[in-house]
N, C-alpha and C. Protein backbone atom coordinates (compact mmCIF):
# COMPACT_ATOMS: atom_id res chain seq x y z
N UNK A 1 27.34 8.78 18.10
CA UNK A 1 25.91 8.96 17.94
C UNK A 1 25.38 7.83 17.05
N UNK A 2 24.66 7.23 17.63
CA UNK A 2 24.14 6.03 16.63
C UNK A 2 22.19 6.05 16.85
N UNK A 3 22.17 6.49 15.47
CA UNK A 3 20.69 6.76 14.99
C UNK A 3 20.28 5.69 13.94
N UNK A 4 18.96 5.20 14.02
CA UNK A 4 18.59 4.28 13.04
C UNK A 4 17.98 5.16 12.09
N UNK A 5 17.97 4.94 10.54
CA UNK A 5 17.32 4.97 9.78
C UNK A 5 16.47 4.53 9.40
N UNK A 6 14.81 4.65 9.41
CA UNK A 6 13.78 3.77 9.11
C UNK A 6 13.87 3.38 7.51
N UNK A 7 13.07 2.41 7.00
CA UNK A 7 13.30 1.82 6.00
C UNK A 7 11.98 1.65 5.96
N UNK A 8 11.84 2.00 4.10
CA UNK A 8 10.11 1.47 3.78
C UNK A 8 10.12 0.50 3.00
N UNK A 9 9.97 -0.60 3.17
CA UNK A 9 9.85 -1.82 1.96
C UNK A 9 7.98 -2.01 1.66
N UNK A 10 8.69 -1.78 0.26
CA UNK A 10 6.68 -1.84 -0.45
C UNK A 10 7.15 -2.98 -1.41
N UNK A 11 6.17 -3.71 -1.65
CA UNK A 11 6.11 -5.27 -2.26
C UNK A 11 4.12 -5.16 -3.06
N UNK A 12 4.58 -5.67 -4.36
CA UNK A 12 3.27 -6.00 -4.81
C UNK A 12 3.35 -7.07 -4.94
N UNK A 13 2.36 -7.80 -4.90
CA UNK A 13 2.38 -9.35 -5.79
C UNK A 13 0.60 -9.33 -6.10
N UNK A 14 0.31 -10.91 -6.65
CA UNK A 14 -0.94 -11.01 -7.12
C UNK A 14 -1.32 -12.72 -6.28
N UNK A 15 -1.96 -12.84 -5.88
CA UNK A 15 -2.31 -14.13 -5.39
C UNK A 15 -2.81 -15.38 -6.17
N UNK A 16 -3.45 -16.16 -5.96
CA UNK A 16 -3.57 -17.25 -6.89
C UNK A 16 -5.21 -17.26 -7.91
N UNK A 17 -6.29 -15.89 -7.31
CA UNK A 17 -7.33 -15.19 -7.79
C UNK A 17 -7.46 -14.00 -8.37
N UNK A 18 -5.50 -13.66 -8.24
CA UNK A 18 -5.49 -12.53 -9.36
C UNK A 18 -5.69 -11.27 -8.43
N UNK A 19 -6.11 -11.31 -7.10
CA UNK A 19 -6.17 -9.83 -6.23
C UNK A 19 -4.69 -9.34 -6.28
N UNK A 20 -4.90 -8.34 -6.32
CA UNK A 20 -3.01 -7.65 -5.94
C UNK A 20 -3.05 -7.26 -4.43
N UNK A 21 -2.12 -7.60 -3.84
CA UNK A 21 -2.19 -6.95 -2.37
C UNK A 21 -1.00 -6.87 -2.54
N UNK A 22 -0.68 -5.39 -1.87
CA UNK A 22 0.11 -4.02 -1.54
C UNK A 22 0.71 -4.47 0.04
N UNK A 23 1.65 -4.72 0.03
CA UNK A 23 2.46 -5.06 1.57
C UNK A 23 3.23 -4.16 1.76
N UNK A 24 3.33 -3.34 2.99
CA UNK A 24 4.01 -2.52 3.44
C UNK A 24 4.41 -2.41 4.69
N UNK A 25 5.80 -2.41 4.66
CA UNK A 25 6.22 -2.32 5.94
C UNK A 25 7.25 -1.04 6.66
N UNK A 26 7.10 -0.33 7.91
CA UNK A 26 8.07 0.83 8.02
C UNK A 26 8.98 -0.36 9.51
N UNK A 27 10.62 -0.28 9.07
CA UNK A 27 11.22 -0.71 9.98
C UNK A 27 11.89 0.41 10.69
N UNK A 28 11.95 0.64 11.84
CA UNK A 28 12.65 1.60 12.75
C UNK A 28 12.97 0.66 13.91
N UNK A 29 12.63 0.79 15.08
CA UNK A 29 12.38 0.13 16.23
C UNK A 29 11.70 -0.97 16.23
N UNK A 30 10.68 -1.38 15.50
CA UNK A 30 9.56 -1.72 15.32
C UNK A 30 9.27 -2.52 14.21
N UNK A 31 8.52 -3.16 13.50
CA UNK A 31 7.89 -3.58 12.25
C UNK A 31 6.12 -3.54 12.78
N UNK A 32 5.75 -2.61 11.44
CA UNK A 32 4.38 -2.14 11.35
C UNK A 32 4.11 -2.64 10.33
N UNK A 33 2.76 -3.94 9.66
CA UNK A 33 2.68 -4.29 8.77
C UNK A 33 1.16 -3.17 8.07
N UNK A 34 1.31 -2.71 7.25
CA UNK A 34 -0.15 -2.34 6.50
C UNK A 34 -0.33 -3.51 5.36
N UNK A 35 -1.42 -3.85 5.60
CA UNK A 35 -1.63 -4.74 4.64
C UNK A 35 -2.79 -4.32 3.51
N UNK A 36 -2.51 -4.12 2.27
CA UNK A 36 -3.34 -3.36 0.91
C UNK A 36 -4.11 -4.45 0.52
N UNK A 37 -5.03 -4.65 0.20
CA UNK A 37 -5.79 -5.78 -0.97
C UNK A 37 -6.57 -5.24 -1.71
N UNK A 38 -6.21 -5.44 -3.02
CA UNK A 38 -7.17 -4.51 -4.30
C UNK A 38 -7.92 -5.61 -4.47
N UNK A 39 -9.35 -5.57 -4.60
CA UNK A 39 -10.22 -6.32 -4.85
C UNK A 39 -10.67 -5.79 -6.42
N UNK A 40 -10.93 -6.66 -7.53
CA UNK A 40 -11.56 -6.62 -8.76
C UNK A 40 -12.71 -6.83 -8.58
N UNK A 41 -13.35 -8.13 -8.18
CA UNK A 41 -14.46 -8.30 -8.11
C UNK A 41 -14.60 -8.68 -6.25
N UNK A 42 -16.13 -9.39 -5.74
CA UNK A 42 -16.81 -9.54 -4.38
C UNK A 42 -17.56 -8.41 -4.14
N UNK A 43 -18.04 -8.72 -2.76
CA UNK A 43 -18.80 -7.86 -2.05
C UNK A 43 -18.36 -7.66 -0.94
N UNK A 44 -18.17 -6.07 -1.11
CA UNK A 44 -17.82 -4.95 0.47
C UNK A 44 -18.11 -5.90 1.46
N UNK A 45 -20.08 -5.89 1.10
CA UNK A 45 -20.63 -6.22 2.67
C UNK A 45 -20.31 -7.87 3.07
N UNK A 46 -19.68 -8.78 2.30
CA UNK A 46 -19.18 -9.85 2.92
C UNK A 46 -18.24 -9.83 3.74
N UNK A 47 -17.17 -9.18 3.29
CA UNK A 47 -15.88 -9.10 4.07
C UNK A 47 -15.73 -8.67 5.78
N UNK A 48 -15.16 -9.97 6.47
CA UNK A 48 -14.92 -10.00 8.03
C UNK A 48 -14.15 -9.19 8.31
N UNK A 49 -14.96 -7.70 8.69
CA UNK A 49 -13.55 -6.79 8.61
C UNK A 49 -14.34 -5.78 10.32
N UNK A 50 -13.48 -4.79 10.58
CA UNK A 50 -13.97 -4.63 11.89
C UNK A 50 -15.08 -3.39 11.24
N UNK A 51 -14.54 -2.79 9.93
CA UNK A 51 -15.30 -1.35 9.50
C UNK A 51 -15.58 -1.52 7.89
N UNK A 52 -16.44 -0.85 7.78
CA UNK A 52 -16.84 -0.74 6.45
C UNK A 52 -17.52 0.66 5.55
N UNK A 53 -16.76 1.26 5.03
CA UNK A 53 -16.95 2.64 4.63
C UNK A 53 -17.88 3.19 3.36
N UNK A 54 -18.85 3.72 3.40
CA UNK A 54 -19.80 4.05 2.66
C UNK A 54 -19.68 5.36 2.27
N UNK A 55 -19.61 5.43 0.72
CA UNK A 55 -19.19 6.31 0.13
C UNK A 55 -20.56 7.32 -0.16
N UNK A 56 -20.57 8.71 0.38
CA UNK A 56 -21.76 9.25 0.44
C UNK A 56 -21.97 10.79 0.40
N UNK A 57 -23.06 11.57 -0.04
CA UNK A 57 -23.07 13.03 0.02
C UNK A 57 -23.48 13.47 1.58
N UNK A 58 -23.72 14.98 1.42
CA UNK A 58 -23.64 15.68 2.36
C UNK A 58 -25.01 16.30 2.94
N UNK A 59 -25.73 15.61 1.99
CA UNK A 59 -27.57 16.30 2.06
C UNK A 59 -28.30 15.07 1.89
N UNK A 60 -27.95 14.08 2.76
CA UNK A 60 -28.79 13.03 3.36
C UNK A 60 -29.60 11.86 2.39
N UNK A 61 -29.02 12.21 1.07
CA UNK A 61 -29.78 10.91 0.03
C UNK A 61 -28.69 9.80 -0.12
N UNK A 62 -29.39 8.51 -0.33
CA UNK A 62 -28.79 7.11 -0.50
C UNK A 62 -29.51 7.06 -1.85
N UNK A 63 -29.62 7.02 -2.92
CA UNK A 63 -30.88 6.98 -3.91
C UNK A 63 -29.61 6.11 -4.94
N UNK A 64 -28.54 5.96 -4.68
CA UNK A 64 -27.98 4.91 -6.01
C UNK A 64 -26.16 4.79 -5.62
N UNK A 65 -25.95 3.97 -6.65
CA UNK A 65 -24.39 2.85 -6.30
C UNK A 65 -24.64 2.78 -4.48
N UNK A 66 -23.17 2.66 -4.30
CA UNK A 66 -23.06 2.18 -3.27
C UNK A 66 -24.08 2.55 -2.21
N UNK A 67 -23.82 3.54 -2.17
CA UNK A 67 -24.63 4.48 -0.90
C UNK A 67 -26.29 3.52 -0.70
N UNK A 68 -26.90 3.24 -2.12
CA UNK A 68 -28.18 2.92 -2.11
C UNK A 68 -28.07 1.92 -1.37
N UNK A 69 -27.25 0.40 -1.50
CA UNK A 69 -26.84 -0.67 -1.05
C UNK A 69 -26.76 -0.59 0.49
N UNK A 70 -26.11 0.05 1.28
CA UNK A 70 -25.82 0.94 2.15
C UNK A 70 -27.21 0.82 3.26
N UNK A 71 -27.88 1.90 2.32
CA UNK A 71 -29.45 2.08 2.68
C UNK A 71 -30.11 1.40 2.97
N UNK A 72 -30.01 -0.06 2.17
CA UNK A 72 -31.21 -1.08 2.09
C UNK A 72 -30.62 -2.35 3.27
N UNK A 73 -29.43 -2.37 3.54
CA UNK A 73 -28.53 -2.83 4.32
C UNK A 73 -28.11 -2.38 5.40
N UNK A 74 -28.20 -1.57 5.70
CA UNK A 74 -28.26 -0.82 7.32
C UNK A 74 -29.50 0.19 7.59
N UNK A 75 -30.69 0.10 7.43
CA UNK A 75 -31.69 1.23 7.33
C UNK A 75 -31.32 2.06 8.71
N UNK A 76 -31.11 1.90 9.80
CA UNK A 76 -30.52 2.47 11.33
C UNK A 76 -29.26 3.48 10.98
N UNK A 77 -28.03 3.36 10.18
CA UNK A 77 -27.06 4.08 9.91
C UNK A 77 -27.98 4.98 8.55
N UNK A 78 -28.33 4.74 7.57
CA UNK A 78 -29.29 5.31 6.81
C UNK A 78 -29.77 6.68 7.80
N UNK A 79 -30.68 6.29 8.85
CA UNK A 79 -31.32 7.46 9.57
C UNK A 79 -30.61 8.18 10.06
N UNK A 80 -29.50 7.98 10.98
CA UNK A 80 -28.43 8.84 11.52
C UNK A 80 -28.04 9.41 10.80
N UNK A 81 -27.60 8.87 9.45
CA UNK A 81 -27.03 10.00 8.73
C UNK A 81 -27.48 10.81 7.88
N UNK A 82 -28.59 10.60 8.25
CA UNK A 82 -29.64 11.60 7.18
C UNK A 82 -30.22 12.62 8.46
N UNK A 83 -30.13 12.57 9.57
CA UNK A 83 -30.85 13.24 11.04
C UNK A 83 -29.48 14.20 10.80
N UNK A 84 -28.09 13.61 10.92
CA UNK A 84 -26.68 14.30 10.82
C UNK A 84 -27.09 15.49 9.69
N UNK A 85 -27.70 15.23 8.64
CA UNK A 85 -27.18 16.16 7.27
C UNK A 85 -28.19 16.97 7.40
N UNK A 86 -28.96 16.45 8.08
CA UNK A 86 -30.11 17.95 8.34
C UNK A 86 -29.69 18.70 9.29
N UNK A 87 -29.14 18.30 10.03
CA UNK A 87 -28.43 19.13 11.07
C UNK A 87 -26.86 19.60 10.68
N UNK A 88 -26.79 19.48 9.01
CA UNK A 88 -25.67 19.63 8.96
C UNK A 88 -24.19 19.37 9.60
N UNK A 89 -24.16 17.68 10.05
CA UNK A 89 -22.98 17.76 10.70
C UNK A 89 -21.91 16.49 9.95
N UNK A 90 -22.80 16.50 8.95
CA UNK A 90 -22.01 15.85 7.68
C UNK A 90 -21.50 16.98 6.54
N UNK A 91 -20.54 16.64 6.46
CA UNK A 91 -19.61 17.54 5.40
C UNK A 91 -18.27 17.58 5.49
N UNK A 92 -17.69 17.60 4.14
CA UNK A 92 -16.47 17.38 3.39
C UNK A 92 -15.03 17.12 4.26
N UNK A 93 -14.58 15.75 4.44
CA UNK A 93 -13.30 15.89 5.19
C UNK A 93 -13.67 15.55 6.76
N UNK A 94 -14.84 14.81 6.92
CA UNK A 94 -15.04 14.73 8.49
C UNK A 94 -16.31 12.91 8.13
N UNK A 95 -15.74 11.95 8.90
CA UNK A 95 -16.43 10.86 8.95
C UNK A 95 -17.32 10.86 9.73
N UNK A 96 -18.30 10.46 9.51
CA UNK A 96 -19.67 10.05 9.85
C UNK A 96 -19.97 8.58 10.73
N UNK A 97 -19.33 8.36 11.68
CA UNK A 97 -19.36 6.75 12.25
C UNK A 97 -20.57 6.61 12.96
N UNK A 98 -21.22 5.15 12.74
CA UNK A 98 -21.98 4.34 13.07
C UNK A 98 -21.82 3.22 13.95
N UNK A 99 -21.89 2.70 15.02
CA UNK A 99 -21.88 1.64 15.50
C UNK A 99 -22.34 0.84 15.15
N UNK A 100 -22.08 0.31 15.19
CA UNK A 100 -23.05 -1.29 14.50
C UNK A 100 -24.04 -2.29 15.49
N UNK A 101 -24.75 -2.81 15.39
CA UNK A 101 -25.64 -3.62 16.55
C UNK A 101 -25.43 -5.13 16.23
N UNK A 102 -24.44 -5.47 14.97
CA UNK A 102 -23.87 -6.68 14.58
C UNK A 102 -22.50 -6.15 13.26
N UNK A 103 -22.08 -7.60 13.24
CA UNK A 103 -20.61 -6.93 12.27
C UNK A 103 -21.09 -6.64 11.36
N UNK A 104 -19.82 -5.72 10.90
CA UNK A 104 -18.92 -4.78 11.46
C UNK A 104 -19.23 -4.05 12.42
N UNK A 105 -18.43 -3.89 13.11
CA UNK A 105 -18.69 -2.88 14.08
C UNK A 105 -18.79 -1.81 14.05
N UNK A 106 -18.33 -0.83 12.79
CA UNK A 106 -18.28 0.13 12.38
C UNK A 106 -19.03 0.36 11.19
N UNK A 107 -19.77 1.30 10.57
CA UNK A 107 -20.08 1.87 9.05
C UNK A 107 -19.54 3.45 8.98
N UNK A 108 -18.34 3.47 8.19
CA UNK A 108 -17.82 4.89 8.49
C UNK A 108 -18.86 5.31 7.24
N UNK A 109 -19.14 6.35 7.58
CA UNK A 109 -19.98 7.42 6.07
C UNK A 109 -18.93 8.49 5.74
N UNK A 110 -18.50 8.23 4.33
CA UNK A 110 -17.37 9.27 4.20
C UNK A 110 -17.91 9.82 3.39
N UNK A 111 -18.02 11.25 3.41
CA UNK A 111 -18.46 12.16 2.41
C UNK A 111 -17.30 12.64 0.90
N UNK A 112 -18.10 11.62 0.27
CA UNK A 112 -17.35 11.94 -1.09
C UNK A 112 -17.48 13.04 -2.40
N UNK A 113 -18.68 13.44 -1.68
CA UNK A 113 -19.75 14.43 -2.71
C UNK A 113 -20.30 15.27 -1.75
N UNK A 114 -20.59 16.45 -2.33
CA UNK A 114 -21.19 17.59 -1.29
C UNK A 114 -22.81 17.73 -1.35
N UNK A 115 -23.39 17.34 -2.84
CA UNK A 115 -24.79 17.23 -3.52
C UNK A 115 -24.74 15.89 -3.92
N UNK A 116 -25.30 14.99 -4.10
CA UNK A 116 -25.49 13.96 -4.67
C UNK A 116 -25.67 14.18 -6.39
N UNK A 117 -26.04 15.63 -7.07
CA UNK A 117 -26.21 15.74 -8.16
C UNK A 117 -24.52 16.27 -9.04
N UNK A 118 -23.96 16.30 -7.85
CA UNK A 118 -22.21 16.67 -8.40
C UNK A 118 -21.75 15.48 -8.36
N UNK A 119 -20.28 16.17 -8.85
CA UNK A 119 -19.04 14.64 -8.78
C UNK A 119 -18.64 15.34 -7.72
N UNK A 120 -17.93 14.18 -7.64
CA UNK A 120 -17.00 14.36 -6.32
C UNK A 120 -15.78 14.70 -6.57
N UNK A 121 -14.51 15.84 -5.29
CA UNK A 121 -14.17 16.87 -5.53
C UNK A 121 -12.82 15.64 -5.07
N UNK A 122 -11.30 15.71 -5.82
CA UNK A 122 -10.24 15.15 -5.09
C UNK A 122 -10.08 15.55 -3.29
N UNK A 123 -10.04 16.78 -3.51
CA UNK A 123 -9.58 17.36 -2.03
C UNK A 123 -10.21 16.93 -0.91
N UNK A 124 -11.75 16.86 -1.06
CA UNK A 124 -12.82 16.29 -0.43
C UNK A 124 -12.22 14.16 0.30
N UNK A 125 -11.62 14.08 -0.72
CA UNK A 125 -11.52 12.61 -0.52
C UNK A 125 -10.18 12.76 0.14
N UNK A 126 -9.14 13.38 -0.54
CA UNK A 126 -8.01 13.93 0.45
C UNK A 126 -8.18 14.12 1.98
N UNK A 127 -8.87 14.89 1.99
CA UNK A 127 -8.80 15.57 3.39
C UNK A 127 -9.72 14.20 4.50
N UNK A 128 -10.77 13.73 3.56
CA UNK A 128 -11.79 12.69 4.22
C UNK A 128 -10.70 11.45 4.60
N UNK A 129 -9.45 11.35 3.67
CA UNK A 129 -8.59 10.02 3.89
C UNK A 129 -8.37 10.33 5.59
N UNK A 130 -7.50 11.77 5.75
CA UNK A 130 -6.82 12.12 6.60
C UNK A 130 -7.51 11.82 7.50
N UNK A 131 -8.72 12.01 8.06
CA UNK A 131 -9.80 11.94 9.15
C UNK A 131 -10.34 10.35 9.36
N UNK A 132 -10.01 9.57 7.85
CA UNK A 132 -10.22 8.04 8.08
C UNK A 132 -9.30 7.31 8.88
N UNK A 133 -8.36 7.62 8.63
CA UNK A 133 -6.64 7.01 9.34
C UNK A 133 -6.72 7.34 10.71
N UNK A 134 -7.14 8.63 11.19
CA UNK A 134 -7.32 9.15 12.14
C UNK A 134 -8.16 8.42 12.88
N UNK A 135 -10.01 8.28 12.81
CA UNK A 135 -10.80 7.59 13.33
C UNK A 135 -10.34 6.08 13.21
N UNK A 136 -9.41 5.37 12.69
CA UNK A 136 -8.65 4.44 12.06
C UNK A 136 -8.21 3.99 13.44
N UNK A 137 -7.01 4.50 13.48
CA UNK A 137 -6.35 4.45 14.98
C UNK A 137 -6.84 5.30 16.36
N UNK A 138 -7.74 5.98 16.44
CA UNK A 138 -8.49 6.00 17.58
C UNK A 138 -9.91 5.11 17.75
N UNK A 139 -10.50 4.38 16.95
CA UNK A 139 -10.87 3.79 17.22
C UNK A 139 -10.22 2.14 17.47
N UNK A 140 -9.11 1.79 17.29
CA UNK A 140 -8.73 0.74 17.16
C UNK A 140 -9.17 -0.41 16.39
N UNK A 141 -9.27 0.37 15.43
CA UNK A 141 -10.06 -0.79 13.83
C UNK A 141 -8.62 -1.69 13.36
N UNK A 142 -8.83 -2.83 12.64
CA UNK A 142 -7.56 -3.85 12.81
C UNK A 142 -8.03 -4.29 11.02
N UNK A 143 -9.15 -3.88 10.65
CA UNK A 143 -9.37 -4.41 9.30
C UNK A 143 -10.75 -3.37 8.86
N UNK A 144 -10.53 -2.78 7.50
CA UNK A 144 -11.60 -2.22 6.85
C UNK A 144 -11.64 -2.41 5.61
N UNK A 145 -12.83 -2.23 4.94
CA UNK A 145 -13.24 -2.42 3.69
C UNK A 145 -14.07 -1.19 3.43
N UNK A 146 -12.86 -0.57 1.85
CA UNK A 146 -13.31 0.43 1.06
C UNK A 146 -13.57 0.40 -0.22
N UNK A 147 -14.75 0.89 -0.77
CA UNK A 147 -15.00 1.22 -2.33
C UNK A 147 -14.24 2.40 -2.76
N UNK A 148 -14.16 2.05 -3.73
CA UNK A 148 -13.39 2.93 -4.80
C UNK A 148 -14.13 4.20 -4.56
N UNK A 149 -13.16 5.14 -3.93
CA UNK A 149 -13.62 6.11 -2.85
C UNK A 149 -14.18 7.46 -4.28
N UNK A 150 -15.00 7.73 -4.78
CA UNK A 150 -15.31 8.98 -5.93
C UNK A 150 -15.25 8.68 -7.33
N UNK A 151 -14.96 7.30 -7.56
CA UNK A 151 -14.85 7.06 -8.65
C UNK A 151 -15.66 6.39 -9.55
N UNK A 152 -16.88 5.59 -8.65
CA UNK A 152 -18.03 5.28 -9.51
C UNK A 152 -18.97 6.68 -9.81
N UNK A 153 -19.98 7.10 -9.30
CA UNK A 153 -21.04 8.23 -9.63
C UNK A 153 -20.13 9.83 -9.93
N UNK A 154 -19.23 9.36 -9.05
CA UNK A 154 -18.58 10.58 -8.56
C UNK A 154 -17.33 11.04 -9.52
N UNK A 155 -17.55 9.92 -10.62
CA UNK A 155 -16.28 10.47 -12.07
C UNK A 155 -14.99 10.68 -11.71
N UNK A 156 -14.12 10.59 -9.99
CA UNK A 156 -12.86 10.65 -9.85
C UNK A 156 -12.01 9.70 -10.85
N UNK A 157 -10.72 10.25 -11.37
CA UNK A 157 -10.16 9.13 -11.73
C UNK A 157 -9.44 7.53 -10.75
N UNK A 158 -9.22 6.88 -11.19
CA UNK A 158 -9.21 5.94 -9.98
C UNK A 158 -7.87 5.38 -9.80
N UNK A 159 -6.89 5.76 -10.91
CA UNK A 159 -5.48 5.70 -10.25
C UNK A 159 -4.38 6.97 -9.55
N UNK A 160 -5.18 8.16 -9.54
CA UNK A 160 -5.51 8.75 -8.51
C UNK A 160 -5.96 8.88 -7.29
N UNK A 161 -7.48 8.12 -6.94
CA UNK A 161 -7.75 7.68 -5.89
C UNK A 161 -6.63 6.61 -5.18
N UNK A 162 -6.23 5.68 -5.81
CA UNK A 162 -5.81 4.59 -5.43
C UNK A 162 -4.10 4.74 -4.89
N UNK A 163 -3.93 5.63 -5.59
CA UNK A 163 -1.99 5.91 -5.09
C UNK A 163 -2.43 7.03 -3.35
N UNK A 164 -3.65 7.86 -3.48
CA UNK A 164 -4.26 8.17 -2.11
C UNK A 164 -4.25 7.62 -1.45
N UNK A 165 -4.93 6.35 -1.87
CA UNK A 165 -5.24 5.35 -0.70
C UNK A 165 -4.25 5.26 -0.04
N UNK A 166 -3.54 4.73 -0.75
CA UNK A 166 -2.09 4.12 -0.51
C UNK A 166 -1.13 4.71 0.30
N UNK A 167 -0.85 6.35 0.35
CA UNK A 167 -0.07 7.13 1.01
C UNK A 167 -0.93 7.62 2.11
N UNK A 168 -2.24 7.23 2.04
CA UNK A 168 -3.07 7.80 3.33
C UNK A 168 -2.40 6.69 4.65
N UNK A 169 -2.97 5.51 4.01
CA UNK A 169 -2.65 4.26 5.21
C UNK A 169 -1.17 4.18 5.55
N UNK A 170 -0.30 4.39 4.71
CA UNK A 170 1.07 4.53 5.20
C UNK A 170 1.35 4.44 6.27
N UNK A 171 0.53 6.19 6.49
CA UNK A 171 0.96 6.44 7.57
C UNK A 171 0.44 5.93 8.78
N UNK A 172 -0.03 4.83 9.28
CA UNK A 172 -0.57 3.91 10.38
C UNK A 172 0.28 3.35 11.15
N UNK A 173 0.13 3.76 12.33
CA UNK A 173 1.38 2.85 13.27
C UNK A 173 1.06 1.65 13.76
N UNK A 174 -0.17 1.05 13.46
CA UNK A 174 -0.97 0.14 13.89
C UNK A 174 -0.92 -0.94 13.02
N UNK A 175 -0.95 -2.07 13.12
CA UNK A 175 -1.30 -3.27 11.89
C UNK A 175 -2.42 -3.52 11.55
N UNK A 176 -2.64 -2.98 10.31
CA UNK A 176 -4.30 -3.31 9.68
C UNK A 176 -4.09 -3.39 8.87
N UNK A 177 -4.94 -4.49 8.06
CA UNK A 177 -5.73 -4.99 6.85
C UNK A 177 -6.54 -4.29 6.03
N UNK A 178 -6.58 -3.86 4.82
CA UNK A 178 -7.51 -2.56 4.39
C UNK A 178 -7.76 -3.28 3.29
N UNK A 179 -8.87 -3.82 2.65
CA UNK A 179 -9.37 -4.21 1.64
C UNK A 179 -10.23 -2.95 0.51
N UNK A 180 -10.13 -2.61 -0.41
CA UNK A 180 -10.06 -1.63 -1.48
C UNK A 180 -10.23 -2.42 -2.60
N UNK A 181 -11.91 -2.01 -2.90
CA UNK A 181 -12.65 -2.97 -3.72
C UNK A 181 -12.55 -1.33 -5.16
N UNK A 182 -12.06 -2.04 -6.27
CA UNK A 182 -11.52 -1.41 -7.45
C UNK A 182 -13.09 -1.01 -8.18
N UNK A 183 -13.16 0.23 -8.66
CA UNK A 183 -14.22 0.59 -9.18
C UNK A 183 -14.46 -0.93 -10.58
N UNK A 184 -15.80 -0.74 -10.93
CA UNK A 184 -16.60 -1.86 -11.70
C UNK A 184 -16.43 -1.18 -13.20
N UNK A 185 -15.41 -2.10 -14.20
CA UNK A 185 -15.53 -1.59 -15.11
C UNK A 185 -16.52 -1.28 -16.16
């Protein structure tokens, strides 16, 4: 009986601007690269990526951090997802996708907060990872860019969030690029 054992090799390093990117690879049959990049500083909305995830409540306001940015920068995804939350079909653990009418092609709305006047709940971002990875590989996204998913307005701690991140994308059988812009100290 001859069975392979898969193998996880995880590698940090820091580049020559000081980003850390997280390399991961699962060998079985196969080599699957996930590729991590912690961003310190830039901007989300620069990055050539296929998706871009907007960190957001469940009752249709953009009124500050990211989300506001968001607003003033896509006013079209803005409306959908404010038409969605009145109709209640935004809430906790379920993405909110947007098409885009130019890049990215995607604006996922992940609900990080249930009120905009709360913090945001771990489990909420937990369960929202699970459904990102998911829309991840059924949509065939190859590169995304995330904010520090609850941890600006939303008071999560952020090396918490960030070891999430990390075991969410793992699990991807697909090769993608995930850029993970570090909360602003």
């Amino acid at each position: 009986c001859n069975h392979s054992i898969p193998s996880l090799i995880v590698r940090y390093k820091s580049d020559d601007r000081g980003k850390q990117v997280l390399l991961i690879s699962l060998i079985n049959d196969s080599i699957t690269m996930v590729r991590i990049e912690f961003k310190r500083h830039g901007n989300l909305f620069e990055e050539d990526v296929d998706a871009i995830v907007n960190a957001v409540n469940c009752v249709g306001v953009m009124g500050a951090g990211i989300a506001l940015q968001f607003k003033r920068a896509y006013p079209d995804n803005y409306r959908r997802y404010k038409k969605a939350c009145d109709l209640g079909e935004v809430r906790p653990g379920k993405m909110f996708i947007v098409t885009a009418d130019r890049p990215p092609r995607f604006i996922v709305n992940f609900p990080t907060k249930r009120h905009f006047r709360n913090k945001s709940k771990l489990e909420d971002v937990e369960t929202g990872l699970v459904d990102l990875v998911h829309q991840v590989q059924e949509r065939g996204i190859h590169s995304i860019a995330i904010p520090a998913l609850g941890c600006g307005l939303g008071g999560l701690d952020w090396e918490v969030v960030r070891e999430l991140l990390v075991e969410s994308f793992v699990s991807l059988d697909d090769d993608v690029r995930v850029i993970v812009f570090e909360p602003r100290e």
